[in-house]
PDB file of N, CA and C in Angstrom:
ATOM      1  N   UNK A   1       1.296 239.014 208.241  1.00  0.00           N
ATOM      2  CA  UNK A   1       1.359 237.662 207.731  1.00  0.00           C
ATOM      3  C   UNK A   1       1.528 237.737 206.217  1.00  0.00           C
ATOM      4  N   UNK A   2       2.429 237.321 205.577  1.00  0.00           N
ATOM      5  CA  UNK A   2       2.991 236.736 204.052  1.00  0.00           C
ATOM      6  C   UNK A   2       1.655 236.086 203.423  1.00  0.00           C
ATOM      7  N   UNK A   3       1.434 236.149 202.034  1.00  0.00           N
ATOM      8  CA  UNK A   3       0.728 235.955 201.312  1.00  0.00           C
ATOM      9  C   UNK A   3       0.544 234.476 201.621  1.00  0.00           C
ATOM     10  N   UNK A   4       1.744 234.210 201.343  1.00  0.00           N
ATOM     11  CA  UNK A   4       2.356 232.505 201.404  1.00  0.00           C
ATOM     12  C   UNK A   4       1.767 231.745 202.464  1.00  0.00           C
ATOM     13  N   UNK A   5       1.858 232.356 203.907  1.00  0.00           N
ATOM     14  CA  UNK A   5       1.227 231.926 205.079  1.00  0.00           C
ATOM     15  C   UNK A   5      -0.068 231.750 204.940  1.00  0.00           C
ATOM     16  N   UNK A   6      -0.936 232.756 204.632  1.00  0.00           N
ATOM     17  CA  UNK A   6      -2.386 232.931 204.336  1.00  0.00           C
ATOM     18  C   UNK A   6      -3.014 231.972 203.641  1.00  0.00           C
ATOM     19  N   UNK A   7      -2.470 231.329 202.759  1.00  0.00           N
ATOM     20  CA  UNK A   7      -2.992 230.351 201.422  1.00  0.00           C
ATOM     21  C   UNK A   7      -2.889 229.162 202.125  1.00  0.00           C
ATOM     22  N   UNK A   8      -1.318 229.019 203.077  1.00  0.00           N
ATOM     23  CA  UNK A   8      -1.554 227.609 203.610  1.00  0.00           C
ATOM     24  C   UNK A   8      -2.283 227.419 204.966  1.00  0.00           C
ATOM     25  N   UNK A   9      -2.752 228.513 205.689  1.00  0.00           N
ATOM     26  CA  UNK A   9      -3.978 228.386 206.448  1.00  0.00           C
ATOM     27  C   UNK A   9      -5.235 228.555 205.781  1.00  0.00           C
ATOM     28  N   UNK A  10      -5.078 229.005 204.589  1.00  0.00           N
ATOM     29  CA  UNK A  10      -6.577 228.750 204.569  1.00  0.00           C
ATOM     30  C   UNK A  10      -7.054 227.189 203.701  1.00  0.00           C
ATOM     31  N   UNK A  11      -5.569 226.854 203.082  1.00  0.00           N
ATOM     32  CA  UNK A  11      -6.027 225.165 202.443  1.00  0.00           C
ATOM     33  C   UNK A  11      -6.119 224.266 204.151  1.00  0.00           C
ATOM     34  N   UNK A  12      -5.438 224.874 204.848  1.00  0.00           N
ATOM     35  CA  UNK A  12      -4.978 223.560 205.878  1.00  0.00           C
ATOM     36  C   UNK A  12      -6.766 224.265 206.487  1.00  0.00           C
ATOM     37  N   UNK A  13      -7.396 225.296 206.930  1.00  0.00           N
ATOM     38  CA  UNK A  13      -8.623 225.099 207.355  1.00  0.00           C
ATOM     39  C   UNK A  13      -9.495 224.574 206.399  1.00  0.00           C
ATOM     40  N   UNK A  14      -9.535 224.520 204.823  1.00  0.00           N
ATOM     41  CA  UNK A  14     -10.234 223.642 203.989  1.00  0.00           C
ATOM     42  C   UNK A  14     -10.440 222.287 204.220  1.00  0.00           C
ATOM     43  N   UNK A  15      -9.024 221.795 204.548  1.00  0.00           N
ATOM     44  CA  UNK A  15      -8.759 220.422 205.110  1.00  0.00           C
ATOM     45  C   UNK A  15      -9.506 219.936 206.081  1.00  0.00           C
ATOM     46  N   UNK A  16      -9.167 220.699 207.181  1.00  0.00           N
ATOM     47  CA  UNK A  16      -9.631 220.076 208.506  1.00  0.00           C
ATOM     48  C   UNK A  16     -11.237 220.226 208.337  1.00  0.00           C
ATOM     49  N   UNK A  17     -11.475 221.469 208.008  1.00  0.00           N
ATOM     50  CA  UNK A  17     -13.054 221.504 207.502  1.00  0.00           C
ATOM     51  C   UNK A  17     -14.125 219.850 206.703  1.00  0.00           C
ATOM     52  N   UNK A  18     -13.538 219.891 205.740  1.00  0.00           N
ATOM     53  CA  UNK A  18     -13.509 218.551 204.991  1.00  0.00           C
ATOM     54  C   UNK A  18     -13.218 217.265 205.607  1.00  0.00           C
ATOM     55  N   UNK A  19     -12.384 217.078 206.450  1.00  0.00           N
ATOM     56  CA  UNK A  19     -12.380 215.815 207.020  1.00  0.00           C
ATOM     57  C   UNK A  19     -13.033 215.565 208.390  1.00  0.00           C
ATOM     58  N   UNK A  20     -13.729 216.524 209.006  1.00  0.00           N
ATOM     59  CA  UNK A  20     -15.113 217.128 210.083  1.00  0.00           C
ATOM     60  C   UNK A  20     -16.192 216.243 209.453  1.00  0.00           C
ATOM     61  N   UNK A  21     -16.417 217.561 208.248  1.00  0.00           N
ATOM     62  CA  UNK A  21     -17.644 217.132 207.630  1.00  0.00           C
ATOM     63  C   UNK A  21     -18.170 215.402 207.431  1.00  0.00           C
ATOM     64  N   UNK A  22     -16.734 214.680 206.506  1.00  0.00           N
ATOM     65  CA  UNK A  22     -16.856 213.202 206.641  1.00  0.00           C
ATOM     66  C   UNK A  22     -16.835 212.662 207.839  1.00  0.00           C
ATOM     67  N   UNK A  23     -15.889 212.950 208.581  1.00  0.00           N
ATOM     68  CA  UNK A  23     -16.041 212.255 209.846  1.00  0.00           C
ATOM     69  C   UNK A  23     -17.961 212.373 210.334  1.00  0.00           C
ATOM     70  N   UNK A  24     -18.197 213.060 210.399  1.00  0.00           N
ATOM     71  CA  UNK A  24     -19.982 213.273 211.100  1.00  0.00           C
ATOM     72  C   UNK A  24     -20.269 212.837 209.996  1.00  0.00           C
ATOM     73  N   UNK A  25     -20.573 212.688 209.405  1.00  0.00           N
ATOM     74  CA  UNK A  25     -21.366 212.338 207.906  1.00  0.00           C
ATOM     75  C   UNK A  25     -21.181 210.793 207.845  1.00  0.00           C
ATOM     76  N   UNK A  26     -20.117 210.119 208.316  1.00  0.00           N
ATOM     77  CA  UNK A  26     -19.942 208.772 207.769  1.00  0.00           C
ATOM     78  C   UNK A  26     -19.864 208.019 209.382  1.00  0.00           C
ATOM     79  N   UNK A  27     -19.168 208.853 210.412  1.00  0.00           N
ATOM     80  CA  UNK A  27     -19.127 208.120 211.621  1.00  0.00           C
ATOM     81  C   UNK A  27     -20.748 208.552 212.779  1.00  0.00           C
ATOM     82  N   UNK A  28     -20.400 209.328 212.609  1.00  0.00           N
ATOM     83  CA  UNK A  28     -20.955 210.162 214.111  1.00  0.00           C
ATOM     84  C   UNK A  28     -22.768 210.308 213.334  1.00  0.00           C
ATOM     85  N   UNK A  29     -23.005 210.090 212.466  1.00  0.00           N
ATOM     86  CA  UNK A  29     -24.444 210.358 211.594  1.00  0.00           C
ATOM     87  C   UNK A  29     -24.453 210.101 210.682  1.00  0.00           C
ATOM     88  N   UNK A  30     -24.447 208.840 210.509  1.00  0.00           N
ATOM     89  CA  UNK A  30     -24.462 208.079 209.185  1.00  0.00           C
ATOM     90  C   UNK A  30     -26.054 207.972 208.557  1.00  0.00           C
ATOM     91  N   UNK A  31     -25.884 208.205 207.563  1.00  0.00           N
ATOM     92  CA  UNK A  31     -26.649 207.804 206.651  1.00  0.00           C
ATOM     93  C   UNK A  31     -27.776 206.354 206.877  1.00  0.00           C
ATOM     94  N   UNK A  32     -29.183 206.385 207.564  1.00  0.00           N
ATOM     95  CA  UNK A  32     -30.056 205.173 207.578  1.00  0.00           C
ATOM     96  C   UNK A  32     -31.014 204.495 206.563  1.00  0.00           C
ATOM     97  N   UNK A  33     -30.355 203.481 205.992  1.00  0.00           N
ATOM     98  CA  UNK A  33     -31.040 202.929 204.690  1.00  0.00           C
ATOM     99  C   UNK A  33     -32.011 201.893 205.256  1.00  0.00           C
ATOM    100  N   UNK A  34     -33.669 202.703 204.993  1.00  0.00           N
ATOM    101  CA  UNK A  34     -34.889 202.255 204.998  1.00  0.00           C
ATOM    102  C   UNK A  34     -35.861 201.382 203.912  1.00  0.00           C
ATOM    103  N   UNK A  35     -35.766 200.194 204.293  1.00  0.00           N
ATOM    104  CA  UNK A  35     -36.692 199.786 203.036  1.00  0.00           C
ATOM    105  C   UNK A  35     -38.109 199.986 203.545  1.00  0.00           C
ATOM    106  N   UNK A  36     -38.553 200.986 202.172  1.00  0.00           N
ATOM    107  CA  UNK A  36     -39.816 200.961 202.390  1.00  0.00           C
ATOM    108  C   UNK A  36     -40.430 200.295 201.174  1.00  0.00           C
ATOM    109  N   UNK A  37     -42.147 200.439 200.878  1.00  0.00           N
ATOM    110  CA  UNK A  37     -42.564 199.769 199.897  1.00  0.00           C
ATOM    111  C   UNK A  37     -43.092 200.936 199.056  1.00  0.00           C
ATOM    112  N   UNK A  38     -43.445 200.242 197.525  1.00  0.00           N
ATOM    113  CA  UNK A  38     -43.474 201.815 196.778  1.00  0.00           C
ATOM    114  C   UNK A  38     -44.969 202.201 197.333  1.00  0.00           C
ATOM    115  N   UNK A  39     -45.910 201.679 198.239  1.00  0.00           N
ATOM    116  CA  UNK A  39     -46.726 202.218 198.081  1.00  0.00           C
ATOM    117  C   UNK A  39     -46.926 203.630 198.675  1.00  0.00           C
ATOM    118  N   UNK A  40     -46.111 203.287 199.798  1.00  0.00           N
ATOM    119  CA  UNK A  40     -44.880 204.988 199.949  1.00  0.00           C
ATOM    120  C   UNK A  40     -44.983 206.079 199.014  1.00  0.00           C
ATOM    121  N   UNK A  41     -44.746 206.347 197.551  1.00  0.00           N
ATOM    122  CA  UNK A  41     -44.378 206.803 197.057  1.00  0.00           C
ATOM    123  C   UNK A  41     -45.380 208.082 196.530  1.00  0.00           C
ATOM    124  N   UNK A  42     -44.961 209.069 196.355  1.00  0.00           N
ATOM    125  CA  UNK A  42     -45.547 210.465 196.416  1.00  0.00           C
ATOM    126  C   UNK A  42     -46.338 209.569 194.696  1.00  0.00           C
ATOM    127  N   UNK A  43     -47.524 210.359 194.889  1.00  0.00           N
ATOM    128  CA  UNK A  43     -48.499 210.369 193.453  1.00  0.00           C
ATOM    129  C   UNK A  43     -47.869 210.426 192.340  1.00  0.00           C
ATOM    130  N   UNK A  44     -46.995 211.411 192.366  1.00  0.00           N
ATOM    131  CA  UNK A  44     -46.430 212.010 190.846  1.00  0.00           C
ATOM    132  C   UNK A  44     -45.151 210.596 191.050  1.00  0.00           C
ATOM    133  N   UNK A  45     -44.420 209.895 191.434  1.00  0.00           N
ATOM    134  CA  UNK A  45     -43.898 208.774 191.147  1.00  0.00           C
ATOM    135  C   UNK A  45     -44.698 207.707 190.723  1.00  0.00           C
ATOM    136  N   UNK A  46     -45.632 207.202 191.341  1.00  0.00           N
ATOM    137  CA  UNK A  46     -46.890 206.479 191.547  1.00  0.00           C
ATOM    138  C   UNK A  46     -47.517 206.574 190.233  1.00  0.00           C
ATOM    139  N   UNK A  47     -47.548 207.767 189.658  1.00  0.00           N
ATOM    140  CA  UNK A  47     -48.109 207.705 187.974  1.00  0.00           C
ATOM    141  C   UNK A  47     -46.766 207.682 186.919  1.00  0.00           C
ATOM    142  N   UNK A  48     -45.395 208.326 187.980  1.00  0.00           N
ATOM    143  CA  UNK A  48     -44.580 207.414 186.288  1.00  0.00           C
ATOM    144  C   UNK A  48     -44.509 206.136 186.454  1.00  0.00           C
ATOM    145  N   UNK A  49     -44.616 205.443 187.299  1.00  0.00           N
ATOM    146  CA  UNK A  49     -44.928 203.711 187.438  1.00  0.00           C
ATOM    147  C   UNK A  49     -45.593 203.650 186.891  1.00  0.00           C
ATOM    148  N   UNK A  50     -46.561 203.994 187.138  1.00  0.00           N
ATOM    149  CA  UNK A  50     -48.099 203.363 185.876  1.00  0.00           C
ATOM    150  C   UNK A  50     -47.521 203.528 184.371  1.00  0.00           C
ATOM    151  N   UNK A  51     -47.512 204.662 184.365  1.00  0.00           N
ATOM    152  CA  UNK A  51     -46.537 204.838 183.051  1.00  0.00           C
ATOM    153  C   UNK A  51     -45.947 203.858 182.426  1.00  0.00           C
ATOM    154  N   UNK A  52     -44.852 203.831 182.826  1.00  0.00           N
ATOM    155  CA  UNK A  52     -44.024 202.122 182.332  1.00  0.00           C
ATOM    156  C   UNK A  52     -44.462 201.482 182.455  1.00  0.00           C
ATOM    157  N   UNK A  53     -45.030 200.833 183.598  1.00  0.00           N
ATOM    158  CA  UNK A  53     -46.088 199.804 183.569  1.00  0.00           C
ATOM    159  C   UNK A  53     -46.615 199.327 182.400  1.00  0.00           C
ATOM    160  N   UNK A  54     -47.388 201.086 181.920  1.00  0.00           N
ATOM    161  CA  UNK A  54     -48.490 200.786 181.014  1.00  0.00           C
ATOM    162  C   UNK A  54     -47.358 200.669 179.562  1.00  0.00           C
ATOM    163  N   UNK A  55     -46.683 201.453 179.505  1.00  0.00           N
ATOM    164  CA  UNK A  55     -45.787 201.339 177.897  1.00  0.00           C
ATOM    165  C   UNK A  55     -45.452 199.560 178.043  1.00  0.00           C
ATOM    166  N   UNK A  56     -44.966 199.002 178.679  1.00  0.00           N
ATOM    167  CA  UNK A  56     -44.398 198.136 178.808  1.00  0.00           C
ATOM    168  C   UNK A  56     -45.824 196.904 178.356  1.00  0.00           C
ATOM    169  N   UNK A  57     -46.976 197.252 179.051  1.00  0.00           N
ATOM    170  CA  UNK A  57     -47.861 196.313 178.449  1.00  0.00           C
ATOM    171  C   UNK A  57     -48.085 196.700 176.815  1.00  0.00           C
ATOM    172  N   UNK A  58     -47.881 197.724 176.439  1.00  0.00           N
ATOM    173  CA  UNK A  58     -48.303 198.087 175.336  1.00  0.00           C
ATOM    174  C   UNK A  58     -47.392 197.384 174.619  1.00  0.00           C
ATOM    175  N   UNK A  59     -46.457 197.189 174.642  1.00  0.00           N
ATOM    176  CA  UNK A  59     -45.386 196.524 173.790  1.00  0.00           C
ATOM    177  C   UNK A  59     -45.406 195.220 174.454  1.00  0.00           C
ATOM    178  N   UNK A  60     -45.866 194.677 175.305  1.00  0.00           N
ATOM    179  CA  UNK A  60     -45.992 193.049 175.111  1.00  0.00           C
ATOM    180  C   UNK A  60     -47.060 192.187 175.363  1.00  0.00           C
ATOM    181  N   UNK A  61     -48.384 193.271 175.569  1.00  0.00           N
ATOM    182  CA  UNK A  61     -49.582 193.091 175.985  1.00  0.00           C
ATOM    183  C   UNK A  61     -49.726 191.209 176.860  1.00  0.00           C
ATOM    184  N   UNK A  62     -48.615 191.835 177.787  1.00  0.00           N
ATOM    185  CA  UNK A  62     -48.281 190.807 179.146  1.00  0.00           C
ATOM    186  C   UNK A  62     -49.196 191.389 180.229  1.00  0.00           C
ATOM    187  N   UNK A  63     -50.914 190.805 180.472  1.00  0.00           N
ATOM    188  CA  UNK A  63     -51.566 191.707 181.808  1.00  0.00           C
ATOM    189  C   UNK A  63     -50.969 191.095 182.174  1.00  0.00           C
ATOM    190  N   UNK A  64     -50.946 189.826 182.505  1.00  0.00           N
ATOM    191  CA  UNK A  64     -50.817 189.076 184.047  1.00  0.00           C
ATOM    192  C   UNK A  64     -49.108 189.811 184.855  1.00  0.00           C
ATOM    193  N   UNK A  65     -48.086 190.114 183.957  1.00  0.00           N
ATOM    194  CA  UNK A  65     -46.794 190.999 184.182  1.00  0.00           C
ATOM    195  C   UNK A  65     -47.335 192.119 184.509  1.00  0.00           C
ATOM    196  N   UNK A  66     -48.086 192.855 184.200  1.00  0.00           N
ATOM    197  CA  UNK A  66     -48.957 194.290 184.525  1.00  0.00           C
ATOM    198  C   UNK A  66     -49.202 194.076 186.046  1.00  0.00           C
ATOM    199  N   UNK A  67     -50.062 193.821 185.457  1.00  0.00           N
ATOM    200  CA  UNK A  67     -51.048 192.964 187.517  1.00  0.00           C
ATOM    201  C   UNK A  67     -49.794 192.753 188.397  1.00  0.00           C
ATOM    202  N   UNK A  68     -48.924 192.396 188.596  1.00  0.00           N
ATOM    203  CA  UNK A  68     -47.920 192.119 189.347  1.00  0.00           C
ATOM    204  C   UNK A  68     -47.710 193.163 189.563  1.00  0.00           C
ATOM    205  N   UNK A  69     -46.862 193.618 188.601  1.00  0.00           N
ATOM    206  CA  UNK A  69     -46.048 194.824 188.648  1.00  0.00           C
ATOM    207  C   UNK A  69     -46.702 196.153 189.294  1.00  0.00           C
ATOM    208  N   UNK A  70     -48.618 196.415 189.067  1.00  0.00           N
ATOM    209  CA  UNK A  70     -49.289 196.910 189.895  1.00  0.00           C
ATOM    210  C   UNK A  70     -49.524 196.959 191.044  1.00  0.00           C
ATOM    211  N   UNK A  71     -49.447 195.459 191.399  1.00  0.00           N
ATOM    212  CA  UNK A  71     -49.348 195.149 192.868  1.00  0.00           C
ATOM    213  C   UNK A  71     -48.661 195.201 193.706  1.00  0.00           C
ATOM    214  N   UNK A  72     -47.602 196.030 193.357  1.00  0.00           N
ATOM    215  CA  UNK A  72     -46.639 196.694 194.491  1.00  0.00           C
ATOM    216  C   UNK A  72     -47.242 198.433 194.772  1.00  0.00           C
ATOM    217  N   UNK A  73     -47.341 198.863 193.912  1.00  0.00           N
ATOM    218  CA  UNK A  73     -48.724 199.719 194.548  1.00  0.00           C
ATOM    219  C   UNK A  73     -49.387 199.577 195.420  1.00  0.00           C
ATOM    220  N   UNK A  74     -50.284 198.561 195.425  1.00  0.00           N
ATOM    221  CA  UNK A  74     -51.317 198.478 196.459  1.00  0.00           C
ATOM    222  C   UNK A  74     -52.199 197.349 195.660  1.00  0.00           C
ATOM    223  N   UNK A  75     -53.268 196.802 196.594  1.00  0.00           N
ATOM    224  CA  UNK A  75     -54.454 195.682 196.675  1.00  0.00           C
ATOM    225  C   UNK A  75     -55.228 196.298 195.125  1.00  0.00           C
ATOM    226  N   UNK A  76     -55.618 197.684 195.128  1.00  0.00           N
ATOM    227  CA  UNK A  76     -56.664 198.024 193.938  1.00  0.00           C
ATOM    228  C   UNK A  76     -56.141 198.362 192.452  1.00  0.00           C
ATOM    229  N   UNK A  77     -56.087 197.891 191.671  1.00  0.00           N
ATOM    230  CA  UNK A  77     -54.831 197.739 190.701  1.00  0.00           C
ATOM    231  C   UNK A  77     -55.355 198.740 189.811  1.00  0.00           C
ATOM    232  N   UNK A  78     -57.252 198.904 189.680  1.00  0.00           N
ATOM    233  CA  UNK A  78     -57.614 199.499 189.195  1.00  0.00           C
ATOM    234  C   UNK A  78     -57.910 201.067 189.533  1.00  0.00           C
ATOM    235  N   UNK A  79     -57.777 201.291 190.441  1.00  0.00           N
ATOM    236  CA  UNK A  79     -57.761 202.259 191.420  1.00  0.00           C
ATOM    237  C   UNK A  79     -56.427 203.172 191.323  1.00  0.00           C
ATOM    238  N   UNK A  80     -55.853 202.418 191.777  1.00  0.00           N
ATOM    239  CA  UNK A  80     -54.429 202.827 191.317  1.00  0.00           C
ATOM    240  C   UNK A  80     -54.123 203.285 189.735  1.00  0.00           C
ATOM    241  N   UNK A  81     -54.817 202.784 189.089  1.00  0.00           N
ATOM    242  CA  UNK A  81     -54.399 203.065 187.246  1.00  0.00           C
ATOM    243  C   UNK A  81     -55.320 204.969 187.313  1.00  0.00           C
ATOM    244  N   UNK A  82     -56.497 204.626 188.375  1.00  0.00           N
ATOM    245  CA  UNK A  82     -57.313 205.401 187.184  1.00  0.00           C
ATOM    246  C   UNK A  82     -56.796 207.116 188.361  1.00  0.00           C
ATOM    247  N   UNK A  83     -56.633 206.670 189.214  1.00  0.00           N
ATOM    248  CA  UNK A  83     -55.525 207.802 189.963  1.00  0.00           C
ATOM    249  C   UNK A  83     -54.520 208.267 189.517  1.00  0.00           C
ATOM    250  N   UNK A  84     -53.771 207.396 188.492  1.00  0.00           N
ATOM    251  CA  UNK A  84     -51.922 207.896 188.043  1.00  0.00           C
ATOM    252  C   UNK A  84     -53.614 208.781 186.276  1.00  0.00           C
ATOM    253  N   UNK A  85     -54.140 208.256 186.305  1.00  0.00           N
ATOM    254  CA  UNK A  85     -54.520 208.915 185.456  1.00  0.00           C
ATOM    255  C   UNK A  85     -55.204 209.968 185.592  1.00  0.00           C
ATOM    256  N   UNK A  86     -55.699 210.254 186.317  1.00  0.00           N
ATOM    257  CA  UNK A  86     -56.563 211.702 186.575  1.00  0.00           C
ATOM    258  C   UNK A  86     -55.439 212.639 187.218  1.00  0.00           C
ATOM    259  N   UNK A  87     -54.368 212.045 188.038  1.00  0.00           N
ATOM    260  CA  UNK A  87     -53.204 212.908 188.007  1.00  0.00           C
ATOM    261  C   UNK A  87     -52.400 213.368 186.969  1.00  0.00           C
ATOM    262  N   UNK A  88     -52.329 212.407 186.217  1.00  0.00           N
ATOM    263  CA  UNK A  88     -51.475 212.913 184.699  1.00  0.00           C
ATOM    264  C   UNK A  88     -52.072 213.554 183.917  1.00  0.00           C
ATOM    265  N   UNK A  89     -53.644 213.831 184.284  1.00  0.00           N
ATOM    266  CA  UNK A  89     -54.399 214.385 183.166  1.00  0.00           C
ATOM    267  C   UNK A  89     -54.289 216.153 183.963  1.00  0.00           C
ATOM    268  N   UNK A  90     -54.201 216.242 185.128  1.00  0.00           N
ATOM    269  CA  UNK A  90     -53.815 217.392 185.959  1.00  0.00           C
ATOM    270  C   UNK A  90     -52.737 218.015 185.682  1.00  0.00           C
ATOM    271  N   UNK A  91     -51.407 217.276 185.562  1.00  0.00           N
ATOM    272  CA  UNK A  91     -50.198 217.699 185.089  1.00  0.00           C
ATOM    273  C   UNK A  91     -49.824 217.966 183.993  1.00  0.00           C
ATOM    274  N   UNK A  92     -50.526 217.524 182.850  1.00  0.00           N
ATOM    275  CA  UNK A  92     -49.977 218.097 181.574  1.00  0.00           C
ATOM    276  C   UNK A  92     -49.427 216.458 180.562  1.00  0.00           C
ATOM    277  N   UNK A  93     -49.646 215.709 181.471  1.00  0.00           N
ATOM    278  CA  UNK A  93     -49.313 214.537 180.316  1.00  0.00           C
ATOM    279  C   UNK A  93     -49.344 214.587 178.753  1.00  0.00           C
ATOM    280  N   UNK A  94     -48.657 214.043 177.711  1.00  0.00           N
ATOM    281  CA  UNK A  94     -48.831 213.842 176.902  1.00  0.00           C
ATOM    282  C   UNK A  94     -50.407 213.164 176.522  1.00  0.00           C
ATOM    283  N   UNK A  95     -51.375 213.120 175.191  1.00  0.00           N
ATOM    284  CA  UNK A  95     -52.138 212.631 175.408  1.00  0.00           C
ATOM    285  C   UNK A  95     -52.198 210.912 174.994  1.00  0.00           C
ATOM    286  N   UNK A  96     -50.432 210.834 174.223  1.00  0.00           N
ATOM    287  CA  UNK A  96     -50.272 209.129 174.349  1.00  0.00           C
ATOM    288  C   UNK A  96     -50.001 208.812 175.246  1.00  0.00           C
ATOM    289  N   UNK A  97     -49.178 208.993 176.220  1.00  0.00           N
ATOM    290  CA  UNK A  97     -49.215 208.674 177.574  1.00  0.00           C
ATOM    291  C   UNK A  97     -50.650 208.322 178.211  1.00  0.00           C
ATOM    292  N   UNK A  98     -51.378 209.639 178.397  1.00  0.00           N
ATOM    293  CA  UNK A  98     -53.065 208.874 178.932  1.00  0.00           C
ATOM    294  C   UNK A  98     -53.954 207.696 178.206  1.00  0.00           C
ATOM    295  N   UNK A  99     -53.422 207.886 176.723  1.00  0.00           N
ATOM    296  CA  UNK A  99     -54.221 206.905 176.207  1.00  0.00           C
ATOM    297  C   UNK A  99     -53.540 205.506 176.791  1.00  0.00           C
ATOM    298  N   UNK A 100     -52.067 205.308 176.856  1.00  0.00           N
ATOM    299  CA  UNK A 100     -51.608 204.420 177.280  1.00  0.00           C
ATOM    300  C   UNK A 100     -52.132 203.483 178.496  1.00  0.00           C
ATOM    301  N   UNK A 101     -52.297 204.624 179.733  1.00  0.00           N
ATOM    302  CA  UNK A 101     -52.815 204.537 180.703  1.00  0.00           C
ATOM    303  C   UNK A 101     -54.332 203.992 180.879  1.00  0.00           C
ATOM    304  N   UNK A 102     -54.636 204.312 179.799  1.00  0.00           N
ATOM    305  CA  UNK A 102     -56.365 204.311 179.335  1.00  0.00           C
ATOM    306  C   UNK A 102     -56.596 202.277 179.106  1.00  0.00           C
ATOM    307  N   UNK A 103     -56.129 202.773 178.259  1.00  0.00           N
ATOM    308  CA  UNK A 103     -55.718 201.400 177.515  1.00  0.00           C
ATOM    309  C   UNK A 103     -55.470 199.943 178.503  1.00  0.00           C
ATOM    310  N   UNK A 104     -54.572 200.572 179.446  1.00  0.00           N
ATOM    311  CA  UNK A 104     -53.976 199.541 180.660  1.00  0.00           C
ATOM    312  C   UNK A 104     -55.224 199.152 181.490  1.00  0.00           C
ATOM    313  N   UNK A 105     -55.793 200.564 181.958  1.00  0.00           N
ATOM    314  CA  UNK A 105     -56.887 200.525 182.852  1.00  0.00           C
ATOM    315  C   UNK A 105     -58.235 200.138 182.019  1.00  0.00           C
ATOM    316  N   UNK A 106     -58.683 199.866 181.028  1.00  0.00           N
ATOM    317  CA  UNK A 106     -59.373 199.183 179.981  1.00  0.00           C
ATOM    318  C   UNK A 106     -59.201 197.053 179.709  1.00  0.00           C
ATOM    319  N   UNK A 107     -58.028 197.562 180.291  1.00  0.00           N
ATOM    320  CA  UNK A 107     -57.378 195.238 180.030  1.00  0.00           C
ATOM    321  C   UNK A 107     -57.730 195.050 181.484  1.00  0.00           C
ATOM    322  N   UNK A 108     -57.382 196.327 182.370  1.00  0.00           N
ATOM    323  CA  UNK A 108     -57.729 195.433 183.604  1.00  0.00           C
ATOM    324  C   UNK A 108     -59.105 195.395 184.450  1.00  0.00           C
ATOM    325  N   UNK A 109     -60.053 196.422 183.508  1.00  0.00           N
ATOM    326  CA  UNK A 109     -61.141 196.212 183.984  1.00  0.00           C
ATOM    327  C   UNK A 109     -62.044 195.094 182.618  1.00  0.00           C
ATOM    328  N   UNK A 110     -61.267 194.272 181.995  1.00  0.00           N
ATOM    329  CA  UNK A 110     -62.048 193.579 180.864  1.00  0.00           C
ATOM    330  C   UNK A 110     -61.918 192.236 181.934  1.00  0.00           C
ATOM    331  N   UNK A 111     -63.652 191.288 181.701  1.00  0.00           N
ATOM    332  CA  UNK A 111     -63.286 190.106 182.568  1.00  0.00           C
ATOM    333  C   UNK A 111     -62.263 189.186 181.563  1.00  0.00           C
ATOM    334  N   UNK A 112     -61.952 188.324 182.819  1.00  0.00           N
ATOM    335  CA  UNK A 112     -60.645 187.420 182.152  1.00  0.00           C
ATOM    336  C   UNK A 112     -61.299 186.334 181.643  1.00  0.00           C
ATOM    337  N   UNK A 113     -60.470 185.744 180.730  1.00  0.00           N
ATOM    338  CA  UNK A 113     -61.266 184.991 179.301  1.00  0.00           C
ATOM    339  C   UNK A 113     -61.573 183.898 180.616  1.00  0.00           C
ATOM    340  N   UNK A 114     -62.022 183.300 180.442  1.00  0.00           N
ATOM    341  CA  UNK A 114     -62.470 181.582 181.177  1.00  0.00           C
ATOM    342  C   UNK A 114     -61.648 180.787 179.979  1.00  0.00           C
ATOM    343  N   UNK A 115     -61.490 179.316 180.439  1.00  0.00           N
ATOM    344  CA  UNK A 115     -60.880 178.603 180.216  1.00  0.00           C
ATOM    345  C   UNK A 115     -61.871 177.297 179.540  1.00  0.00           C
ATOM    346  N   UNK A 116     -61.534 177.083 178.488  1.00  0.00           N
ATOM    347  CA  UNK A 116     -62.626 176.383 177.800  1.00  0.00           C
ATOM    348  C   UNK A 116     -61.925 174.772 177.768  1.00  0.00           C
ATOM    349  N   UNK A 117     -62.887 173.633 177.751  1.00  0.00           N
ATOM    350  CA  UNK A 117     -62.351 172.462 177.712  1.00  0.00           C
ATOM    351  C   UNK A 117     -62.116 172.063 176.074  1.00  0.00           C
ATOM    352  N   UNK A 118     -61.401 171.005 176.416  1.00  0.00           N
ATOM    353  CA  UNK A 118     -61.399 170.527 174.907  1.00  0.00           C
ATOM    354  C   UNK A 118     -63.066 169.830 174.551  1.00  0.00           C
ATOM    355  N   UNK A 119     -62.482 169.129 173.611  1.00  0.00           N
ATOM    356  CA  UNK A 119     -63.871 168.349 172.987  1.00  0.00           C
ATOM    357  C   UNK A 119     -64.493 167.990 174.039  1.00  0.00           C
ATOM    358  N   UNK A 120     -65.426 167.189 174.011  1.00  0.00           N
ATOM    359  CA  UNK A 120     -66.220 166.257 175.165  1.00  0.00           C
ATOM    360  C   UNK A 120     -65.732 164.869 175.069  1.00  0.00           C
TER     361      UNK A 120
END
């Protein structure tokens, strides 16, 4: 067999190879898009959430946006903070990062102001 021959069996088995692969990949075993919720989400994601979370209050010291945004986590908002934090303190975090975290989990364990009337 000629050099020439060789090159175009082996692009034409590249080919057919390649259009297999898509075919099963896109027909025959497609790809299943699951919504799940983040509370799903492995620990070490779970604390870069907190993370932003927490930078994000730091720059607009918005709890009640915090609290939300926690609450896709899960029910314990505080629980959740002080977990992304004893994990980040495991991993090597920066120590503004924990203070960040610190800080977050500090507003949300402070009670919330009460609401005062006007005059009498």
């Amino acid at each position: 067999m000629d050099t020439r021959k060789r090159w175009l069996l082996f692009l034409l088995s590249i080919a057919v190879g390649l259009a297999l692969g898509l075919y099963y990949g896109w027909v025959v075993k497609p790809v299943q898009r699951i919504d799940t919720s983040p509370t799903s989400l492995r620990q070490d994601y779970k604390t870069d959430f907190v993370l932003m979370v927490a930078e994000a209050y730091t720059a607009t010291q918005d709890l009640a946006l915090a609290r939300r945004y926690l609450a896709l986590l899960g029910p314990d908002l505080e629980a959740t903070v002080q977990d992304a934090i004893t994990y980040a303190a495991q991993v090597g975090y920066s120590a503004e990062d924990l203070n960040r975290m610190r800080m977050l989990l500090q507003a949300l364990q402070a009670p919330a102001p009460t609401a005062t009337g006007g005059p009498p």
